[in-house]
PDB file of N, CA and C in Angstrom:
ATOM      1  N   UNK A   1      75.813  -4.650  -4.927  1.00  0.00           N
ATOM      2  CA  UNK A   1      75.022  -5.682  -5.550  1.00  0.00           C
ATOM      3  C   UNK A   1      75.003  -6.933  -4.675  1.00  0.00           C
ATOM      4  N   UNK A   2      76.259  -7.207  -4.252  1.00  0.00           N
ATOM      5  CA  UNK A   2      76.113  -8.167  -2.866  1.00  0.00           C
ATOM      6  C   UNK A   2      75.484  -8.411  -1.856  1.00  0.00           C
ATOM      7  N   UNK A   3      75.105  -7.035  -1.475  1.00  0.00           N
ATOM      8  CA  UNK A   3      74.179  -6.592  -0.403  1.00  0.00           C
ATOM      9  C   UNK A   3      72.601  -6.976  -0.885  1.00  0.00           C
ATOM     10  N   UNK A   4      72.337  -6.504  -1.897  1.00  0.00           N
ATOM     11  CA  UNK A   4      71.039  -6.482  -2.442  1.00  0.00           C
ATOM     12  C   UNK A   4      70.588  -7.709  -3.185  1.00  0.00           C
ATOM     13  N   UNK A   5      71.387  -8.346  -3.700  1.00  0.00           N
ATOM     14  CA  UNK A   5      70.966  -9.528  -4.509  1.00  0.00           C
ATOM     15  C   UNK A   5      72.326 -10.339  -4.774  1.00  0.00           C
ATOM     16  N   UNK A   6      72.598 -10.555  -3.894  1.00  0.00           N
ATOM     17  CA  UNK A   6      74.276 -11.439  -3.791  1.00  0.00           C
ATOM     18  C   UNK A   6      74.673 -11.747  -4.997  1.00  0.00           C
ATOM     19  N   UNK A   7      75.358 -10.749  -5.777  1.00  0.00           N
ATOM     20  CA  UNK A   7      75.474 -11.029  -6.776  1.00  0.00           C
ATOM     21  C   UNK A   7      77.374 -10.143  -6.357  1.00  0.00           C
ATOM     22  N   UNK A   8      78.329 -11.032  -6.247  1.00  0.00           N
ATOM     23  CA  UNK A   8      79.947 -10.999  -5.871  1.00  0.00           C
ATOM     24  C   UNK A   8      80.531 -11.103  -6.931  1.00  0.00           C
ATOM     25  N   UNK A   9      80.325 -11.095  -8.257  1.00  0.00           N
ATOM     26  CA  UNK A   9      81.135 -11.242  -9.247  1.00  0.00           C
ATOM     27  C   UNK A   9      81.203 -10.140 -10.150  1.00  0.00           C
ATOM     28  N   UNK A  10      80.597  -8.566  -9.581  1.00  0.00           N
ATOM     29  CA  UNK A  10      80.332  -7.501 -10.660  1.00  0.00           C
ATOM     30  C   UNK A  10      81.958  -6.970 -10.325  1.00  0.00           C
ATOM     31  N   UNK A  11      81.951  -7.142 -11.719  1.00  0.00           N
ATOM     32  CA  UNK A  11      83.448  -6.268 -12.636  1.00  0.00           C
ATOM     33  C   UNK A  11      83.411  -4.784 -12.150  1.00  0.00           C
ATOM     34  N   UNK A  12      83.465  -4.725 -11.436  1.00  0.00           N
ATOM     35  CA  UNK A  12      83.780  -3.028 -10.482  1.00  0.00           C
ATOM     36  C   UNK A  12      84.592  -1.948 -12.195  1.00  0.00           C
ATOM     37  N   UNK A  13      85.659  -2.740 -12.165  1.00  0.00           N
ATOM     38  CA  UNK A  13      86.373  -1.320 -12.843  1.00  0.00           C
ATOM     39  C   UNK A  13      85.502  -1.441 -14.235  1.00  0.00           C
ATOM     40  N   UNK A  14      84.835  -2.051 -15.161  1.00  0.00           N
ATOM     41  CA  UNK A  14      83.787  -1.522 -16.141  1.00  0.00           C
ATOM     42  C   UNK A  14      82.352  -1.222 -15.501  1.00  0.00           C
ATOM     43  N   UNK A  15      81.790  -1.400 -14.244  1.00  0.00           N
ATOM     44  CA  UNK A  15      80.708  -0.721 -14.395  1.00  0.00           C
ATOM     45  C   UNK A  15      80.665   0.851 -14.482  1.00  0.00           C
ATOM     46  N   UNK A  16      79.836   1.339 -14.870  1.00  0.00           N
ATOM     47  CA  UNK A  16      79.259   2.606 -15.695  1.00  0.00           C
ATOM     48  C   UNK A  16      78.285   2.867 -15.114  1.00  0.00           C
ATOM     49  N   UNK A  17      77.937   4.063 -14.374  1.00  0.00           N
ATOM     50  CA  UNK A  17      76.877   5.043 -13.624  1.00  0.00           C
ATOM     51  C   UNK A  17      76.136   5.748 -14.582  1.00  0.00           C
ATOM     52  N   UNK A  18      74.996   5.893 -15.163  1.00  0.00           N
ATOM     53  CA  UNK A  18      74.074   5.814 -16.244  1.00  0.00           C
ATOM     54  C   UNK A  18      73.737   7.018 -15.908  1.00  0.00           C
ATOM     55  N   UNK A  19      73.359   7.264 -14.805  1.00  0.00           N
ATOM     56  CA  UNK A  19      72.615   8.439 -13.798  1.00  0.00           C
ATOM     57  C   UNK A  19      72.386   8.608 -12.656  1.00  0.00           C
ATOM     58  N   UNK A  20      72.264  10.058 -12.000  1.00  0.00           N
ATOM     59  CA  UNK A  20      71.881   9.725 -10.520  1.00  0.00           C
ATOM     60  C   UNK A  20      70.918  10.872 -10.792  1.00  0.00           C
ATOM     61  N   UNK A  21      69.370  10.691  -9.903  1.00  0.00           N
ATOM     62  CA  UNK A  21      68.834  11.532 -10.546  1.00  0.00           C
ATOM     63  C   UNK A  21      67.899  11.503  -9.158  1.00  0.00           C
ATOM     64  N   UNK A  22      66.896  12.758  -8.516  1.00  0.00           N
ATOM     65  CA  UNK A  22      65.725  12.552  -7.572  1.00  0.00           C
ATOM     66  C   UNK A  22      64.639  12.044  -8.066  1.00  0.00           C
ATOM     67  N   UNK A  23      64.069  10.799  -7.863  1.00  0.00           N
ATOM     68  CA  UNK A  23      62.738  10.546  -8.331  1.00  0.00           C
ATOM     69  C   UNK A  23      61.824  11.582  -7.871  1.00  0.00           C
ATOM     70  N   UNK A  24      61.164  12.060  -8.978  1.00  0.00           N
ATOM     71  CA  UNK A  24      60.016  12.334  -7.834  1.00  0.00           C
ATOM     72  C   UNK A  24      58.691  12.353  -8.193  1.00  0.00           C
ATOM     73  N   UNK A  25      58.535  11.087  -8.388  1.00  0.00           N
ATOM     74  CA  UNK A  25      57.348  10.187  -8.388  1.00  0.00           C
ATOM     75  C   UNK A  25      57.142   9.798  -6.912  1.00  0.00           C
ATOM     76  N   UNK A  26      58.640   8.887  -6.335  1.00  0.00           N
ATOM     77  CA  UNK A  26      58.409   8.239  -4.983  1.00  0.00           C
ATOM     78  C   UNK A  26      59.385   8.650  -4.254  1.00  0.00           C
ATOM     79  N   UNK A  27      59.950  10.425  -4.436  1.00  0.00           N
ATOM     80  CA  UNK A  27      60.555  10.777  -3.295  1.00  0.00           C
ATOM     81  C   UNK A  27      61.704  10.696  -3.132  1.00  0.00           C
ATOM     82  N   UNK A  28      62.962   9.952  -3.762  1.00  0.00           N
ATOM     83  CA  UNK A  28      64.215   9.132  -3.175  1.00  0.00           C
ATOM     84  C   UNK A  28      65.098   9.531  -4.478  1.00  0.00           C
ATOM     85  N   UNK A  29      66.441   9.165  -4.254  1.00  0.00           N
ATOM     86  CA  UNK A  29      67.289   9.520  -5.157  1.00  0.00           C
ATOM     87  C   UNK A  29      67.168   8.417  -6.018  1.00  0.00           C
ATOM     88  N   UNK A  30      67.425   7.767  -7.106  1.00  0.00           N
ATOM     89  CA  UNK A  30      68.045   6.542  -8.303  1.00  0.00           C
ATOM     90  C   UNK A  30      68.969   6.673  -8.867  1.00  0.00           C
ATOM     91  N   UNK A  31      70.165   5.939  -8.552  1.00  0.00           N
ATOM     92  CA  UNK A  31      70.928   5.963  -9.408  1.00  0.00           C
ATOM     93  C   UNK A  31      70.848   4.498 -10.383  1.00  0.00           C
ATOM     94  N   UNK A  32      71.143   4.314 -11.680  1.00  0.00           N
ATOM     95  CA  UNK A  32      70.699   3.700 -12.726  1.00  0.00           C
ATOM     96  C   UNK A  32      72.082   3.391 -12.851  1.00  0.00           C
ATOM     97  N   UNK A  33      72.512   2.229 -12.970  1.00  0.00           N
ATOM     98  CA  UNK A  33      73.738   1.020 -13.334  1.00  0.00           C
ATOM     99  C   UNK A  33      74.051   0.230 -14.122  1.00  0.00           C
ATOM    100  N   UNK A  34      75.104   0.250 -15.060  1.00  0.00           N
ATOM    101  CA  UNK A  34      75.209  -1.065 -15.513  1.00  0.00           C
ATOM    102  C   UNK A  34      76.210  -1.500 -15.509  1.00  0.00           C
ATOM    103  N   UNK A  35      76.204  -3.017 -14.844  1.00  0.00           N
ATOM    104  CA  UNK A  35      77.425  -3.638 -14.115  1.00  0.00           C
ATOM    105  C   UNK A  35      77.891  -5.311 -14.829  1.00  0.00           C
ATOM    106  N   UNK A  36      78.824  -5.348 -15.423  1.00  0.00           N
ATOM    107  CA  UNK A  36      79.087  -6.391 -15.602  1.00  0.00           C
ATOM    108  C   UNK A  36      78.871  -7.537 -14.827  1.00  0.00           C
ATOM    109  N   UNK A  37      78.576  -8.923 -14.862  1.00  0.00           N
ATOM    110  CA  UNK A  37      78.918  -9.976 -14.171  1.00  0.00           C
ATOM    111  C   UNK A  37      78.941 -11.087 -15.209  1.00  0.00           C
ATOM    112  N   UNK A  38      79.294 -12.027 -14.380  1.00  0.00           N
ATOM    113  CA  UNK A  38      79.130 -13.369 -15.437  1.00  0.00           C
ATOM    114  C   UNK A  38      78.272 -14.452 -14.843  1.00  0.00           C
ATOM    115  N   UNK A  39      77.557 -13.557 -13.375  1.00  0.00           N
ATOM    116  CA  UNK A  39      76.121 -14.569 -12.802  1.00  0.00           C
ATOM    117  C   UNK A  39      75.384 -14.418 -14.216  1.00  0.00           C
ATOM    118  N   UNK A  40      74.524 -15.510 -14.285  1.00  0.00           N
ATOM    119  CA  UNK A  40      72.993 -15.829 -14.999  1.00  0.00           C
ATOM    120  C   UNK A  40      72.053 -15.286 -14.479  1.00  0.00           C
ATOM    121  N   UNK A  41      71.268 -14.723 -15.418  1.00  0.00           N
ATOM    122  CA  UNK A  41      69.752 -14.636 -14.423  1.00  0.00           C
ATOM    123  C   UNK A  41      69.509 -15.699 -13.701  1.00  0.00           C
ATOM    124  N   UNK A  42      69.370 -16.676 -13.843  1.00  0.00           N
ATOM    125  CA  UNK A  42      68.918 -18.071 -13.543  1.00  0.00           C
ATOM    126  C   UNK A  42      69.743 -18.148 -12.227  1.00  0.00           C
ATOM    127  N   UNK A  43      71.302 -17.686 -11.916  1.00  0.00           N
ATOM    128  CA  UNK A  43      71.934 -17.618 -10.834  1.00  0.00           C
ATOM    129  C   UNK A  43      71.914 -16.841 -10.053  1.00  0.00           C
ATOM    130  N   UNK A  44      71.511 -15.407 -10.227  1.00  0.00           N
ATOM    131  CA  UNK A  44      70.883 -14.578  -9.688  1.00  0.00           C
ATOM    132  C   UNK A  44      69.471 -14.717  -8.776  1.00  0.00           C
ATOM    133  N   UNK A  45      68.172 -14.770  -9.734  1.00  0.00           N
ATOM    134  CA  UNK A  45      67.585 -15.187  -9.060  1.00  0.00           C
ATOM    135  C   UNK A  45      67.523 -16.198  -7.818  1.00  0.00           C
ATOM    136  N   UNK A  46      68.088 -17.421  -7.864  1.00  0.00           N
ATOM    137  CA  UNK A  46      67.871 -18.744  -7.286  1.00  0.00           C
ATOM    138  C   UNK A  46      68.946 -18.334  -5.925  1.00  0.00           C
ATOM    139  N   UNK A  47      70.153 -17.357  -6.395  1.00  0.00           N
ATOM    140  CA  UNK A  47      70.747 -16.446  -4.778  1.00  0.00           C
ATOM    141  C   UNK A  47      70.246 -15.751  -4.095  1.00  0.00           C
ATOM    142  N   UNK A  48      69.206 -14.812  -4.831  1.00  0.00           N
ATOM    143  CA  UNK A  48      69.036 -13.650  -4.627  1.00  0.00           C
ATOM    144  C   UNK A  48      68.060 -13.675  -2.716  1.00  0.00           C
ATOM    145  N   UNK A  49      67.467 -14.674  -2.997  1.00  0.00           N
ATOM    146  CA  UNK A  49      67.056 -14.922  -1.756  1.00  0.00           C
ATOM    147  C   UNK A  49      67.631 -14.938  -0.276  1.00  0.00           C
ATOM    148  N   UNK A  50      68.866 -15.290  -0.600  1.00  0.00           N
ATOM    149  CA  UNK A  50      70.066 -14.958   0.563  1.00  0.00           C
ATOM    150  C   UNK A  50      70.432 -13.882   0.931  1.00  0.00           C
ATOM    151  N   UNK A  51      70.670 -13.020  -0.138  1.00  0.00           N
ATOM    152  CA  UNK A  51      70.602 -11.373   0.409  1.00  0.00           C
ATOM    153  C   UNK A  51      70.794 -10.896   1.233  1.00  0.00           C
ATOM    154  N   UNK A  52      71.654 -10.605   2.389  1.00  0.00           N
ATOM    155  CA  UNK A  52      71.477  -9.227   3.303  1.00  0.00           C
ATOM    156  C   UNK A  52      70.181  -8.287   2.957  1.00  0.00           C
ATOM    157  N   UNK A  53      69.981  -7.668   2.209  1.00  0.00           N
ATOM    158  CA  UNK A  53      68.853  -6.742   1.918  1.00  0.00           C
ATOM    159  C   UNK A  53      68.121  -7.262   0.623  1.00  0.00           C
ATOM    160  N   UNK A  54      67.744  -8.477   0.191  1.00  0.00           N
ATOM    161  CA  UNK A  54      66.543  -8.343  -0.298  1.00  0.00           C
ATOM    162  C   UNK A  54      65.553  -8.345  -0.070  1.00  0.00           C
ATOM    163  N   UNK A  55      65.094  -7.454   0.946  1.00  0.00           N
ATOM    164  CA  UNK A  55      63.858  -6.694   0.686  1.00  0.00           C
ATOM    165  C   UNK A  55      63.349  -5.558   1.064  1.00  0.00           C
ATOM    166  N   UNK A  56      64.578  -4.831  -0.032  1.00  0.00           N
ATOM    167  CA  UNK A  56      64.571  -3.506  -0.140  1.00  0.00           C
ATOM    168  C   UNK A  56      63.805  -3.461  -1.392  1.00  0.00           C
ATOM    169  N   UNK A  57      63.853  -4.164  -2.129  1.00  0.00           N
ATOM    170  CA  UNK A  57      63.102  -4.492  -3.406  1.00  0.00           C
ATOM    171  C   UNK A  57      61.956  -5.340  -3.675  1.00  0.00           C
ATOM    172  N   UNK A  58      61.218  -5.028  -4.354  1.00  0.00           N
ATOM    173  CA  UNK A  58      59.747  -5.986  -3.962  1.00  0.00           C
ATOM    174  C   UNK A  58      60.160  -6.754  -5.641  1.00  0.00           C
ATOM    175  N   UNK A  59      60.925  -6.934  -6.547  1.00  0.00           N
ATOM    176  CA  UNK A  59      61.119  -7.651  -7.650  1.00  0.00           C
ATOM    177  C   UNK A  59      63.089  -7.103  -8.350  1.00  0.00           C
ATOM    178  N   UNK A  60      62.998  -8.239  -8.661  1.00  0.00           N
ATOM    179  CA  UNK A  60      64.147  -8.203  -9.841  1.00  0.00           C
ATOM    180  C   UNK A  60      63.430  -8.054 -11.108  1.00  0.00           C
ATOM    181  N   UNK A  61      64.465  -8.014 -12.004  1.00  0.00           N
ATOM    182  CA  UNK A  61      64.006  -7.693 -13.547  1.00  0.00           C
ATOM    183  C   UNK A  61      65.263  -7.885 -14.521  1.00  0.00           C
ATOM    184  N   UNK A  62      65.232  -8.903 -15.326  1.00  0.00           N
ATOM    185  CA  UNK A  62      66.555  -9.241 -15.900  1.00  0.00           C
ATOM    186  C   UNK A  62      65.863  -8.453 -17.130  1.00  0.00           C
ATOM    187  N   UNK A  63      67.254  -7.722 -18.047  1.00  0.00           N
ATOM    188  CA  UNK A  63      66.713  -7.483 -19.171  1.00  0.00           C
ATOM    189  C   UNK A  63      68.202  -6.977 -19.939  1.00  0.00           C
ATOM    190  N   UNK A  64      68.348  -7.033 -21.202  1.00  0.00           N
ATOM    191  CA  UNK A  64      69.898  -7.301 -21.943  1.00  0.00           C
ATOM    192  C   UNK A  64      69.924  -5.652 -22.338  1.00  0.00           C
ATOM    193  N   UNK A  65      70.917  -5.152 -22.550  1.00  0.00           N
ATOM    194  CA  UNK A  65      70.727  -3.732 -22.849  1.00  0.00           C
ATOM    195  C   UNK A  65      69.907  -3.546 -23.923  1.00  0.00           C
ATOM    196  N   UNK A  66      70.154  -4.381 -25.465  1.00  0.00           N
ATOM    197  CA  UNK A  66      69.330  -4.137 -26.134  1.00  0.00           C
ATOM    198  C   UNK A  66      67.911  -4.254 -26.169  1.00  0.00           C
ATOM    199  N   UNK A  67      67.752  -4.982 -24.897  1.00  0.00           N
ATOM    200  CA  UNK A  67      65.709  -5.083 -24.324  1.00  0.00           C
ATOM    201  C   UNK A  67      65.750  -3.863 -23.682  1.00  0.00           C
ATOM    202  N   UNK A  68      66.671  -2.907 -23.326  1.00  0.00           N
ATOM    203  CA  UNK A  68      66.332  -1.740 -22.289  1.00  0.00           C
ATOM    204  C   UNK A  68      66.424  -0.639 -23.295  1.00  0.00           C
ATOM    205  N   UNK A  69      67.176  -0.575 -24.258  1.00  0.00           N
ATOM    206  CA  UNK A  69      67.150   0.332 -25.575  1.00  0.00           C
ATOM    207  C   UNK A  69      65.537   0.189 -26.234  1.00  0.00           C
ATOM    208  N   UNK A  70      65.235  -0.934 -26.085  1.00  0.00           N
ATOM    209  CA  UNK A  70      63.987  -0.987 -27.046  1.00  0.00           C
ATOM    210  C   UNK A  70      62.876  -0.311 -26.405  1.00  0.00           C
ATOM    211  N   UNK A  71      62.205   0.576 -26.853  1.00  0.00           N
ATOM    212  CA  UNK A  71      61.091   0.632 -25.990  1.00  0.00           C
ATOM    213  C   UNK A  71      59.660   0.130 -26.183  1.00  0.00           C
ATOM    214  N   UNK A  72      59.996  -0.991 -26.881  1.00  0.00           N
ATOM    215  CA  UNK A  72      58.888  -2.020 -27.463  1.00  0.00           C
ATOM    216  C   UNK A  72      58.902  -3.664 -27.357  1.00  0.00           C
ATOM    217  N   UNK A  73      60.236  -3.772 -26.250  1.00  0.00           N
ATOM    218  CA  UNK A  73      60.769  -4.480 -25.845  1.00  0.00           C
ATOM    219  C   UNK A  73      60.490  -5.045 -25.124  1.00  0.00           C
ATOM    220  N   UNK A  74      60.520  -6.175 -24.218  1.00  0.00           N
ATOM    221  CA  UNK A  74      60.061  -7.794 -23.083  1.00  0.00           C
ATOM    222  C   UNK A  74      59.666  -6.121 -21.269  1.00  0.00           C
ATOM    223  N   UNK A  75      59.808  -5.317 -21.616  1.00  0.00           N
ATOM    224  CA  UNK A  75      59.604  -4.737 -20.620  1.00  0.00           C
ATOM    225  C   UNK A  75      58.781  -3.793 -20.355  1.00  0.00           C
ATOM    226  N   UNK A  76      57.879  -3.691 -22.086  1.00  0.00           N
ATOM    227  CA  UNK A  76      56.928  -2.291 -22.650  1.00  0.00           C
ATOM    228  C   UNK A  76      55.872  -2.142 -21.701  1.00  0.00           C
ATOM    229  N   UNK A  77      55.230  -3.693 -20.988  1.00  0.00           N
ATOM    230  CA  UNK A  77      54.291  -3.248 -20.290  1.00  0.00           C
ATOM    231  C   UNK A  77      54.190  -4.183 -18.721  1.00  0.00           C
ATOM    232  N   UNK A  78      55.910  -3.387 -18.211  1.00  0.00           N
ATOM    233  CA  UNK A  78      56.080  -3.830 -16.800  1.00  0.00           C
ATOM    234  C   UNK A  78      56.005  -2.345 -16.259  1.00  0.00           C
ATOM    235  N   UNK A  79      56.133  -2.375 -15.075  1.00  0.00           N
ATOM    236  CA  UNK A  79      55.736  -0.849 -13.874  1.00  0.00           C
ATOM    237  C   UNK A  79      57.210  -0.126 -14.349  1.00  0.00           C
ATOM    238  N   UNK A  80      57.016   0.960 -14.898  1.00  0.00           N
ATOM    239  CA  UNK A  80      58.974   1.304 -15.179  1.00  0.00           C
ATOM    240  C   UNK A  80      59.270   2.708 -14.186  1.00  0.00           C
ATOM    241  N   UNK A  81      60.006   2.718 -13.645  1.00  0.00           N
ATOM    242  CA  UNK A  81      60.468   3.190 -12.540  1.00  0.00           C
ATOM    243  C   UNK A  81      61.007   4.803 -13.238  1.00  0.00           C
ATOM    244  N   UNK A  82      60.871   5.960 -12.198  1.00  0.00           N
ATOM    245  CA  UNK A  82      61.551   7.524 -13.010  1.00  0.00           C
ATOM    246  C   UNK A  82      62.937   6.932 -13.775  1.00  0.00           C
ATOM    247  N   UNK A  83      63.258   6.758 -12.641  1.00  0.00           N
ATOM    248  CA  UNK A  83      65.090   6.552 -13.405  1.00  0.00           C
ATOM    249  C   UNK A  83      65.398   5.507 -14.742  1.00  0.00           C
ATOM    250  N   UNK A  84      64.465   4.270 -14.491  1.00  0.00           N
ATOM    251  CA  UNK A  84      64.693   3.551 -15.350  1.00  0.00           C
ATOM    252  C   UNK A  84      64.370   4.167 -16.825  1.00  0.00           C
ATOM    253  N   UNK A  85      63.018   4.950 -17.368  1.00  0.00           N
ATOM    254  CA  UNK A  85      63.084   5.773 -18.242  1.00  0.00           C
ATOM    255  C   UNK A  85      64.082   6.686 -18.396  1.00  0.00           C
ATOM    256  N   UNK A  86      64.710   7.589 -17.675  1.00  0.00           N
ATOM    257  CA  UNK A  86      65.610   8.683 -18.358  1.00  0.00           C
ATOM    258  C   UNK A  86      66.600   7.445 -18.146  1.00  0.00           C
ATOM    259  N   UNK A  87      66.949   6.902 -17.742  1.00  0.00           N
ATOM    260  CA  UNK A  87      68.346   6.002 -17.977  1.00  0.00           C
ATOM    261  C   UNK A  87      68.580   5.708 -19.393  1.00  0.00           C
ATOM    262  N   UNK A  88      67.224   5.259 -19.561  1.00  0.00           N
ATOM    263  CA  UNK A  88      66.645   4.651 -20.859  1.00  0.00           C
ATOM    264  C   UNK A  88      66.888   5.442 -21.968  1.00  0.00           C
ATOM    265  N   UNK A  89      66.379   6.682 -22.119  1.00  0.00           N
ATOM    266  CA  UNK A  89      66.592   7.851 -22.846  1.00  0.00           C
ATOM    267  C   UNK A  89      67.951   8.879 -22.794  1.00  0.00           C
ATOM    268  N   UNK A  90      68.656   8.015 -22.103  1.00  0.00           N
ATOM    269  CA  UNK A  90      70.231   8.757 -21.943  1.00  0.00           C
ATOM    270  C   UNK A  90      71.180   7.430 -22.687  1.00  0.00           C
ATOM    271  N   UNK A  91      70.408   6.267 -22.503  1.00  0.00           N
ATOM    272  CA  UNK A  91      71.564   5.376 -23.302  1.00  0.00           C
ATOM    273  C   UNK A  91      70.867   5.466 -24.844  1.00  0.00           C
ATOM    274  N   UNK A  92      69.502   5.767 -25.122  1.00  0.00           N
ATOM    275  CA  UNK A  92      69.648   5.715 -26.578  1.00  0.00           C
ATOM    276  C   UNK A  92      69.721   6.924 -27.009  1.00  0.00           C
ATOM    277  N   UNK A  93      70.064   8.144 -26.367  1.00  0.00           N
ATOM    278  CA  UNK A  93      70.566   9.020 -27.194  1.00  0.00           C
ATOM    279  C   UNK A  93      72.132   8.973 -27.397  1.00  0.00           C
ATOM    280  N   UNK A  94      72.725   8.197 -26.463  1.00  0.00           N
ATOM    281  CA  UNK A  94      74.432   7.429 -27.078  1.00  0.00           C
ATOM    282  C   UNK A  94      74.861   6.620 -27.090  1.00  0.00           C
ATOM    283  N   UNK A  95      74.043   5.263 -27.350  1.00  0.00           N
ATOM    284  CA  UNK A  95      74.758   3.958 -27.467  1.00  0.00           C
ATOM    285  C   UNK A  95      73.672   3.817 -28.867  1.00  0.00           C
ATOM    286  N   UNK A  96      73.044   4.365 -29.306  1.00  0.00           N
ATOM    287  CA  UNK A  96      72.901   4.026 -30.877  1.00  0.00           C
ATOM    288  C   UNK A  96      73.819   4.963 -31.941  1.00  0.00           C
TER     289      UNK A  96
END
């Protein structure tokens, strides 16, 4: 996450690997994350520019788990990525 969006404060021993899966929409593997920190979006973004590799990514996307559970949620009609759907459909078949 450092690498990609300088974000140095993710809680390593609770993050949780959601999935690793082949897109193949665009070819490449995804693995789907969710990583503690106690950056802000607001702190995120305004780093993220420093990056080693941001721009491996053409956008960020802040969103709270329960906006990523919803699927009617602040994200219903952004571009949603293979992985980000089955991620999606693997946490609400066990975190509800």
């Amino acid at each position: 996450m450092e690498e990609e969006i300088a974000v140095g404060d993710v809680a390593r021993s609770e993050a949780v690997a959601v999935g690793l899966a082949y897109d193949p929409v665009f070819c490449h593997p995804e693995l789907f994350l969710l990583m503690p920190s106690k950056s802000t979006a607001a702190d995120i973004v305004s780093g993220a520019d420093g990056a080693a590799d941001r721009d491996e990514a053409s956008e960020l996307l802040f969103y709270s788990v329960d906006d990523i559970l919803d699927d009617n949620g602040p994200h219903k009609n952004a571009a949603l990525t293979w992985s980000f759907i089955k991620a999606r459909r693997f946490l609400q078949l066990h975190l509800r």
